[in-house]
Structures are given as C-alpha cells and as structure tokens.
Protein backbone atom coordinates (compact mmCIF):
# COMPACT_ATOMS: atom_id res chain seq x y z
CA UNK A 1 -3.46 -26.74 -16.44
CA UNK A 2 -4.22 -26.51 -12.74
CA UNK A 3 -3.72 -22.89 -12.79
CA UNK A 4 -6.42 -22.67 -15.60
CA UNK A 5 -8.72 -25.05 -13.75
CA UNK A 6 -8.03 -22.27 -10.71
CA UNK A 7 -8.98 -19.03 -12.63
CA UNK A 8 -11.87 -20.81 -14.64
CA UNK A 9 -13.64 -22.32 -11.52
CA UNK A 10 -13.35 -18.71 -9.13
CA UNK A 11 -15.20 -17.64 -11.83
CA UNK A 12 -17.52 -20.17 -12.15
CA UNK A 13 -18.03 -19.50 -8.61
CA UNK A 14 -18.93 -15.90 -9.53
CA UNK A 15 -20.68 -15.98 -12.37
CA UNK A 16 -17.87 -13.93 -14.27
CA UNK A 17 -16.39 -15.10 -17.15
CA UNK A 18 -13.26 -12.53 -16.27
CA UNK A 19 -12.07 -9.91 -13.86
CA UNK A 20 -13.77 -6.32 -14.88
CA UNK A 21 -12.24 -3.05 -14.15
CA UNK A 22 -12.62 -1.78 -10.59
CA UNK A 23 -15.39 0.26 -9.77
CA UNK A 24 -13.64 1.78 -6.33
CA UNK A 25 -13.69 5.51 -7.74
CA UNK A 26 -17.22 5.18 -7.00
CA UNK A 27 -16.94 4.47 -3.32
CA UNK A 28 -17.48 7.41 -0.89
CA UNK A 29 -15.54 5.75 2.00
CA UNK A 30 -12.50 3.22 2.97
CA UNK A 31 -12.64 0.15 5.43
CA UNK A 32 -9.42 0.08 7.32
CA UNK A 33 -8.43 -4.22 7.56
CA UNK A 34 -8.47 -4.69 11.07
CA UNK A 35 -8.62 -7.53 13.56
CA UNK A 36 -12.38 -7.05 13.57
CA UNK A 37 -13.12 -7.08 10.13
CA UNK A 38 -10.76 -10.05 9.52
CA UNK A 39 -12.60 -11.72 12.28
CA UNK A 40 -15.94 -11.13 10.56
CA UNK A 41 -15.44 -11.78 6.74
CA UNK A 42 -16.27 -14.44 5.10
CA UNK A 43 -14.38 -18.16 5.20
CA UNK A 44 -15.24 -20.46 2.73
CA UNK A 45 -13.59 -23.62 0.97
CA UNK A 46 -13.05 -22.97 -2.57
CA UNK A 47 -13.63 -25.19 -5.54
CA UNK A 48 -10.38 -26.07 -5.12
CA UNK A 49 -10.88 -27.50 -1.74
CA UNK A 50 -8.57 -24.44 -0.87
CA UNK A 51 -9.47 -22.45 2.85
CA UNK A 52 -10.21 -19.44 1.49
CA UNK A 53 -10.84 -16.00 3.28
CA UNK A 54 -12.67 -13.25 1.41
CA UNK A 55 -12.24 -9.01 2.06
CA UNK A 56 -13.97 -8.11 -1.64
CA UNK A 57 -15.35 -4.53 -2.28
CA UNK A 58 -14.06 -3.02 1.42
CA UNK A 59 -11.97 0.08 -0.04
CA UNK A 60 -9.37 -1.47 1.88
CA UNK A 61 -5.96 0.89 1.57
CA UNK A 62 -3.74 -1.07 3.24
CA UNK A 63 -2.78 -4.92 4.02
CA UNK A 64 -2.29 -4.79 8.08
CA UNK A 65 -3.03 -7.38 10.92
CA UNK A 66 -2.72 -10.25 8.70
CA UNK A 67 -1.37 -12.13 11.76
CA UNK A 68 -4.55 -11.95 13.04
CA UNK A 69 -5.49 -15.04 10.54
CA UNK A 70 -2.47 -17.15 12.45
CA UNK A 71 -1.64 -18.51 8.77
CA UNK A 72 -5.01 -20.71 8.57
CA UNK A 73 -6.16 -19.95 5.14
CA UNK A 74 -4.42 -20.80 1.82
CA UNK A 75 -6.12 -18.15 -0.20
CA UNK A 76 -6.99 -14.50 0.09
CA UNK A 77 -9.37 -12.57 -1.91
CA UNK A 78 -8.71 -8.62 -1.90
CA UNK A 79 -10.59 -8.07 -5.10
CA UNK A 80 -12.17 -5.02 -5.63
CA UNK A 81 -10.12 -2.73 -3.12
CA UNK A 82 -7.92 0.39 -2.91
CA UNK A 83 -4.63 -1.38 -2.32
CA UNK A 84 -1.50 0.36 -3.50
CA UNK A 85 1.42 -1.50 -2.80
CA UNK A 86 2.03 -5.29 -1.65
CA UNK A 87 3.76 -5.00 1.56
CA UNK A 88 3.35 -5.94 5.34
CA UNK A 89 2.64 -9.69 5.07
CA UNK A 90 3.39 -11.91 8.45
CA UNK A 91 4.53 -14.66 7.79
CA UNK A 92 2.19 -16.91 6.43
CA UNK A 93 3.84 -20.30 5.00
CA UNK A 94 0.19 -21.70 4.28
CA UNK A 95 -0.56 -19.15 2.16
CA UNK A 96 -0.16 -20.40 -2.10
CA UNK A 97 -2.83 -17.91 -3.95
CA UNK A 98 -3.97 -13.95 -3.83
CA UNK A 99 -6.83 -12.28 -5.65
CA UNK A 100 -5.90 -8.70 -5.90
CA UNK A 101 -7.95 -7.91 -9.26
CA UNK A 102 -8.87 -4.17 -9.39
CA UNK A 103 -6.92 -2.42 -6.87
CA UNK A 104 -4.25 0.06 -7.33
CA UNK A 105 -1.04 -1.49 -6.48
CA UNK A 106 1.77 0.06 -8.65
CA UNK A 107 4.61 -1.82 -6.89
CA UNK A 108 5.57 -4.60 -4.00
CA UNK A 109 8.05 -5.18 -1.44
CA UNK A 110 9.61 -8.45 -2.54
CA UNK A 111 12.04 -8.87 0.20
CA UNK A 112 8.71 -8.58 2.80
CA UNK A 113 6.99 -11.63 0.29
CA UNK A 114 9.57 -13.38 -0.40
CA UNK A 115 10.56 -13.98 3.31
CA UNK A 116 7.07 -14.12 4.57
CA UNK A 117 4.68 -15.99 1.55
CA UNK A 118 7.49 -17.99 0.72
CA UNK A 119 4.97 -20.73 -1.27
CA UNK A 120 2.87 -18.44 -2.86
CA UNK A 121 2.30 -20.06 -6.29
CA UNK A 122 -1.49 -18.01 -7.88
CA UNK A 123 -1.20 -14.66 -8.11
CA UNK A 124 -4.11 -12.39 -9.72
CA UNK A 125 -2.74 -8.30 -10.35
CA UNK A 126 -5.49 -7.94 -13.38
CA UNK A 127 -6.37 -4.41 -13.84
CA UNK A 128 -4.04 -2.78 -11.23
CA UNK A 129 -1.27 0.05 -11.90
CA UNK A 130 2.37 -1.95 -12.55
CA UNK A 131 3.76 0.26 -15.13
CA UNK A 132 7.47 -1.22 -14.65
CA UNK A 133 9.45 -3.75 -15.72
CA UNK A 134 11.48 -3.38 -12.46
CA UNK A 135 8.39 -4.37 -10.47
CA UNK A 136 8.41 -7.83 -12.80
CA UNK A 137 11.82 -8.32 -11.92
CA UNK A 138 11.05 -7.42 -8.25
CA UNK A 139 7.65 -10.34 -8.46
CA UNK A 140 10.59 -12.87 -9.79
CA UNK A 141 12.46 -12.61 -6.72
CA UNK A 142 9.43 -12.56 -4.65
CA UNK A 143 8.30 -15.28 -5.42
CA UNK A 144 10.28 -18.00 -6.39
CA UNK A 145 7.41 -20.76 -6.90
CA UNK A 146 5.07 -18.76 -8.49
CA UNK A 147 3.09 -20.45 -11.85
CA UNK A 148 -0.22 -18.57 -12.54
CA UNK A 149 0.06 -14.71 -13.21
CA UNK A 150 -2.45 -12.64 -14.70
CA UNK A 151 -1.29 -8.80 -14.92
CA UNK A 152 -4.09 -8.05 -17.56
CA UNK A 153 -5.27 -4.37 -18.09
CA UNK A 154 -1.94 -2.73 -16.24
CA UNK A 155 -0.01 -0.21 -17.81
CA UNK A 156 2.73 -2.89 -17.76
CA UNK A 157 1.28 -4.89 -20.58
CA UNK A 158 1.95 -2.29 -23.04
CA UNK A 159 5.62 -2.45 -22.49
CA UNK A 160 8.05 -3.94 -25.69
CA UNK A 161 9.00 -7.22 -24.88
CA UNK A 162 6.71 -7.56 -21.62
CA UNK A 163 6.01 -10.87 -22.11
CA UNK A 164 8.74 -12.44 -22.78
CA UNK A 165 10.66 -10.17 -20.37
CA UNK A 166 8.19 -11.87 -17.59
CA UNK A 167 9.14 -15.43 -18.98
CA UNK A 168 12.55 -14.76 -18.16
CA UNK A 169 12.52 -13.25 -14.77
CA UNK A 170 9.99 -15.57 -13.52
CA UNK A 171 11.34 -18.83 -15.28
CA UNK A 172 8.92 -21.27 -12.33
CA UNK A 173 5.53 -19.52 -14.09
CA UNK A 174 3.19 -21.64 -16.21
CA UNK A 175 0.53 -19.66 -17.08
CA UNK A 176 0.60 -15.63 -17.87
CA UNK A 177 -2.52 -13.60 -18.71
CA UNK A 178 -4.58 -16.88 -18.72
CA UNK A 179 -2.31 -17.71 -21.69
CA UNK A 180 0.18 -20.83 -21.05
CA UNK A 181 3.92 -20.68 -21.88
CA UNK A 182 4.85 -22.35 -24.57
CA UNK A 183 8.59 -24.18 -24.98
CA UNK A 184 8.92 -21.81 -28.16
CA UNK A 185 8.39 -18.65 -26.21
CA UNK A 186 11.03 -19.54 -23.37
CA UNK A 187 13.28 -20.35 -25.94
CA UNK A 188 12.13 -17.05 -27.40
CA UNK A 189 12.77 -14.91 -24.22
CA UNK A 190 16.25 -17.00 -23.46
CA UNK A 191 17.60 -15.25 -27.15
CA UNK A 192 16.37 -11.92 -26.43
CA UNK A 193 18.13 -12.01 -22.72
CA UNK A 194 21.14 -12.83 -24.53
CA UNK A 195 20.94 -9.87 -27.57
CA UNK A 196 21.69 -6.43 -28.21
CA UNK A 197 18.10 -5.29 -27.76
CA UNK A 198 17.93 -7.25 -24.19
CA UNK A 199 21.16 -5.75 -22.99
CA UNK A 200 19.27 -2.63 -23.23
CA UNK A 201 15.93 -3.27 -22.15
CA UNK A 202 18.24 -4.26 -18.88
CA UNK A 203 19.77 -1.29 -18.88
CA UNK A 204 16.33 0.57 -19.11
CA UNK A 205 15.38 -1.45 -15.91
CA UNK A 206 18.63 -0.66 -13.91
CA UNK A 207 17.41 2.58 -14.53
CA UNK A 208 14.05 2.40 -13.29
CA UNK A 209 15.53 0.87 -10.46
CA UNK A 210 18.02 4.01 -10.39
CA UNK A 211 15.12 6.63 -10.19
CA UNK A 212 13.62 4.73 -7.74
CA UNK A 213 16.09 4.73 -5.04
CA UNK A 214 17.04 8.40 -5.67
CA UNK A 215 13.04 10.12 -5.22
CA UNK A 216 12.66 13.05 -3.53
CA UNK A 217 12.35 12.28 0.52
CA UNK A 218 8.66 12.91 1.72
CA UNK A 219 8.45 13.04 6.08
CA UNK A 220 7.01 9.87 7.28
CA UNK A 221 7.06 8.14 4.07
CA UNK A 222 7.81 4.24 4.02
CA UNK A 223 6.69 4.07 7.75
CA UNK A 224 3.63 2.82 9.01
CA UNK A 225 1.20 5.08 11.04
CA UNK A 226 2.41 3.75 14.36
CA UNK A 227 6.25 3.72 13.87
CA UNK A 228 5.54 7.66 12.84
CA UNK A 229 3.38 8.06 16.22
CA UNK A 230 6.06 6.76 18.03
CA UNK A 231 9.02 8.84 16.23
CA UNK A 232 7.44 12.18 15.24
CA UNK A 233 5.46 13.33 17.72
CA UNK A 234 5.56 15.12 21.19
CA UNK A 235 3.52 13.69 24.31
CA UNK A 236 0.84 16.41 23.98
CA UNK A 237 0.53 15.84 20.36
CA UNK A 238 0.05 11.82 21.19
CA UNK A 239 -2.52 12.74 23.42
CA UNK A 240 -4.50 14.91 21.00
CA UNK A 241 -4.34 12.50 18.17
CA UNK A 242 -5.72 10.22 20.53
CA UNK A 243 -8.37 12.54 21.39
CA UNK A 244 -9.06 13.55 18.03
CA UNK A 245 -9.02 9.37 16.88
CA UNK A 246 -11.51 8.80 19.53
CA UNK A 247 -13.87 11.41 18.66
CA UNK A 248 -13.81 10.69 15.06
CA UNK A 249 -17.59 9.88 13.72
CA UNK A 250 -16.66 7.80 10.38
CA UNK A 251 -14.19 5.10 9.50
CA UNK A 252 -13.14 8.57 6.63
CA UNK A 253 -12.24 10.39 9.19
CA UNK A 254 -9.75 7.90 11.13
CA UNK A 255 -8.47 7.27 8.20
CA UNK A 256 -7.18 11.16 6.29
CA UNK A 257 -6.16 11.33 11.23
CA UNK A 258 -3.97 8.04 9.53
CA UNK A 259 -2.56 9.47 6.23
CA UNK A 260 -1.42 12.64 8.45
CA UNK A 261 0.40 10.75 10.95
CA UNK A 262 1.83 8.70 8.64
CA UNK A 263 3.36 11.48 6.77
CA UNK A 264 4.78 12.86 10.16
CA UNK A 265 2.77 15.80 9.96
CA UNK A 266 -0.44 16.68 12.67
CA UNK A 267 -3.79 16.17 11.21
CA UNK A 268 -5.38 19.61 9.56
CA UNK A 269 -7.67 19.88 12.86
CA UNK A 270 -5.31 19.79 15.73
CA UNK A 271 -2.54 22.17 13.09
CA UNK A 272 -5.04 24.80 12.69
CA UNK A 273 -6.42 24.55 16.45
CA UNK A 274 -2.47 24.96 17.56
CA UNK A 275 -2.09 28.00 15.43
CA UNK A 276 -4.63 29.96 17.22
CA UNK A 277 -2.70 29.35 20.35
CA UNK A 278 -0.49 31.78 21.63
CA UNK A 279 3.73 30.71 21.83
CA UNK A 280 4.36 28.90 25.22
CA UNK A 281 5.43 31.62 27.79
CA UNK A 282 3.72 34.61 25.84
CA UNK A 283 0.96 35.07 27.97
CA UNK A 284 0.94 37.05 31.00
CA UNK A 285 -1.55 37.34 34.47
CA UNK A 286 -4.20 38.31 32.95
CA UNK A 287 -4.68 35.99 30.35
CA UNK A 288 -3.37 38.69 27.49
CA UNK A 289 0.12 38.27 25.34
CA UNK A 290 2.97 39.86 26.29
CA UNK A 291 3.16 40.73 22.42
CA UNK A 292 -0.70 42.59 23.20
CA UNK A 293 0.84 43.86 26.72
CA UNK A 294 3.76 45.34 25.25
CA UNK A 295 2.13 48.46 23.26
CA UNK A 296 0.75 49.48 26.64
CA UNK A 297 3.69 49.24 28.88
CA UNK A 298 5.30 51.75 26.45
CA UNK A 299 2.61 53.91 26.01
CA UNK A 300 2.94 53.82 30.60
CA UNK A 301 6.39 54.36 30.20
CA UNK A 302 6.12 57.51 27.69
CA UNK A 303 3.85 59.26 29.56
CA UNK A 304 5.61 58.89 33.25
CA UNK A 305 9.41 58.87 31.92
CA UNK A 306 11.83 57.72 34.67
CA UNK A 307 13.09 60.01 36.83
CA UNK A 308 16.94 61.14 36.06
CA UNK A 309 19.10 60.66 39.40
C-alpha cells in the first residue's frame, strides 16, 4: 500500500497520471553528471517527506560522482535520461528509492548495488530496454529489500511467465507494474518453479547468462574512461587528449573525446592528425623523409657510380 501511495503521489506531484515513453531521441546533446551539475540540481522533500534529489531530462549517459551527494538524499530521480546500464553507485546506505523511467538501461551490475544501495526498497525501470529474464534474476540479488517495481513498457514484459518468474526471484516485492501480489500468484509462481515448464525456463536463463559471459571482447569495454586513460595510452597521447578535452567547444564534443577513450582507441581528431605524420626517425636535415630522400640518393648514385679499386 505504501508503495502505491509512493507512485500515486510523484505523480500527483507532476501532474501525470503515469510515466510516458521517453522523448530523449529528440535531444541534440548529452549532460555528462558531474560534481557541478549534482551540486546545482534540484533538492526537494517529497510527498513522502523523503530528501529527494532530481537530474530529469539531462541526457545523462552515465551514473558517475554519486559520492559527491555524501549519501544525504533518500531518493533519486533520473527520469527522462540516456542511461544504459545501472552501475557505479558509492555507497550510499541512505538511499531506499530510484526513478529511472525512460532511459535505456538494458542491464545492471548487481554485485555494484547490492554492496553499495544495500536498502534500496522503490525502484521505477518503466519504459527502459530489459529484455532478459537473467537481468530479473540479477535485480533479485541486487536488491534484497526491494517491494515496489514497475518494469512497464520493456521488452521484458512480453516474456512467458514474466510475472510470475519476477515473483519468484524477488520473493521481498509487494507491488509489480503498479499491480500488488496477490497470495494466489506466489503460490502460483512457487508451482511453476517447481514444474517441467520452470525447469526450462531456468535453463533458458542459464543460457542467457551463458551468452553473456562468452561476447565477443571489444578494447576498453567494461572500463571507465579514466581506468582506460590510465592503461591504454602513451604520455604524448595523454597530453593530446588533454589538449584536445580542453579545447572542446560543447559538452557533445567531450563526450564522443569520452566514448573513444573509453573504448581504448584515440579520438577520430588526434588518429587522423597522427596519420599525416611521418614514422618517428623518418625524417632527415632538411625536414624531408628519408622514404622522399631515398629516390634521389639513387638517382646521385647512378649517375656518379663508385669508383672500382
């Protein structure tokens, strides 16, 4: 009832009557969350009486610098951004209920949450990207005290069994999709755990989880931007990044200088401006190649052939 009370009086709050989908394909930029934006947005108290800290329709990519917030808020609102996976959280014991309606998360670190947002009991994932069972049974060992879960309008949804899968693997919730669990339907998701058909929607998830841990490795992928600075890069190329970030005129542009680094590779500007230059130790006095200098010396040599002793 208290998780109903939650959802129904945020969106009294906002005048909705539910989350919509997510309008960030419109947006022509991204706002990277850092200590000054967290500084700046807005802190309210909730109906609720909750502290509540609100980073709504930013772009935002990526959850970073959380610590920043030094675990003073029991609510965060990311609606609205371009989040992709929940990961990175400090640790933030305060912390009971996130808004992350309309993003694009499609999976989440549970070892990072479940160590970290260890009392995190209202969490909103309406219209985001979870197409996997394996990321339900991943949110069950996340979070351990978790009652109100809305995963409305992802792929998810559309699974066989979903719900009652979710019942099972996340036996503390109360509430799912704004609909509360009923004694009849955990007595109805304890039966299929225990059938034929639930032994092999398992199976199907071990093998999620199989594909998973066997993709293809991409350079720089599952490190942050700075680990991949520190690990894939020479000191000249650390001091042109620099350059580059410094010289950058829009939060856009810091951010595909980001994804590059990220990936372990150098940004398109500084790869194309080191292709012009010539190999180390191929140029010679006068500012020419060797490889240019080299037609001429023969062409020297052929026409004054050294003398035979």
């Amino acid at each position: 009832q208290k998780a109903i009370v939650h959802h129904t009086s945020r969106h009294k709050q906002r005048g909705q009557s539910k989350y919509t989908p997510s309008t960030h394909n419109t947006y022509s930029f991204r706002m990277r969350l850092s200590a000054e934006l967290l500084g700046s947005s807005e802190q309210r108290t909730n109906p609720l009486g909750e502290r509540e800290l609100v980073l709504r329709g930013l772009a935002i990519p990526a959850l970073e610098h959380l610590g920043v917030t030094r675990d003073a808020f029991d609510s965060m609102d990311f609606t609205d951004n371009r989040l992709v996976r929940l990961e990175n959280f400090p640790r933030l014991l305060r912390l009971s209920s996130l808004l992350l309606g309309s993003n694009l998360i499609d999976s989440l670190d549970h070892a990072n949450l479940s160590k970290n947002v260890p009392h995190l009991k209202y969490l909103e994932l309406s219209y985001n990207q979870i197409g996997s069972l394996l990321e339900i049974s991943n949110l069950g060992k996340a979070a351990s005290k978790l009652e109100f879960l809305s995963l409305t309008g992802n792929p998810v949804t559309r699974r066989q069994h979903y719900r009652l899968y979710t019942i099972r693997n996340i036996p503390s919730l109360k509430v799912l999709d704004y609909i509360k669990i009923s004694k009849t339907e955990r007595e109805r998701a304890d039966r299929l755990a225990k059938s034929a058909a639930g032994a092999a929607l398992e199976a199907d998830v071990q093998g999620e989880q199989h594909s998973s841990s066997h993709k293809t490795f991409v350079p720089g992928e599952g490190l942050s931007a700075e680990a991949s600075f520190t690990t894939s890069f020479t000191p000249e190329e650390k001091e042109q990044i620099r350059e580059l970030v410094a010289n950058a005129s829009s939060p856009a542009e810091i951010e595909e200088i980001e994804q590059s680094v990220q990936r372990g590779i150098l940004p398109p500007q500084l790869a194309q401006q080191n292709r012009k230059r010539p190999p180390p130790g191929t140029e010679n006095g006068n500012g020419s190649s060797t490889a240019e200098a080299a037609p001429a010396a023969a062409a020297v040599e052929e026409e004054n052939p050294p003398m035979k002793k």
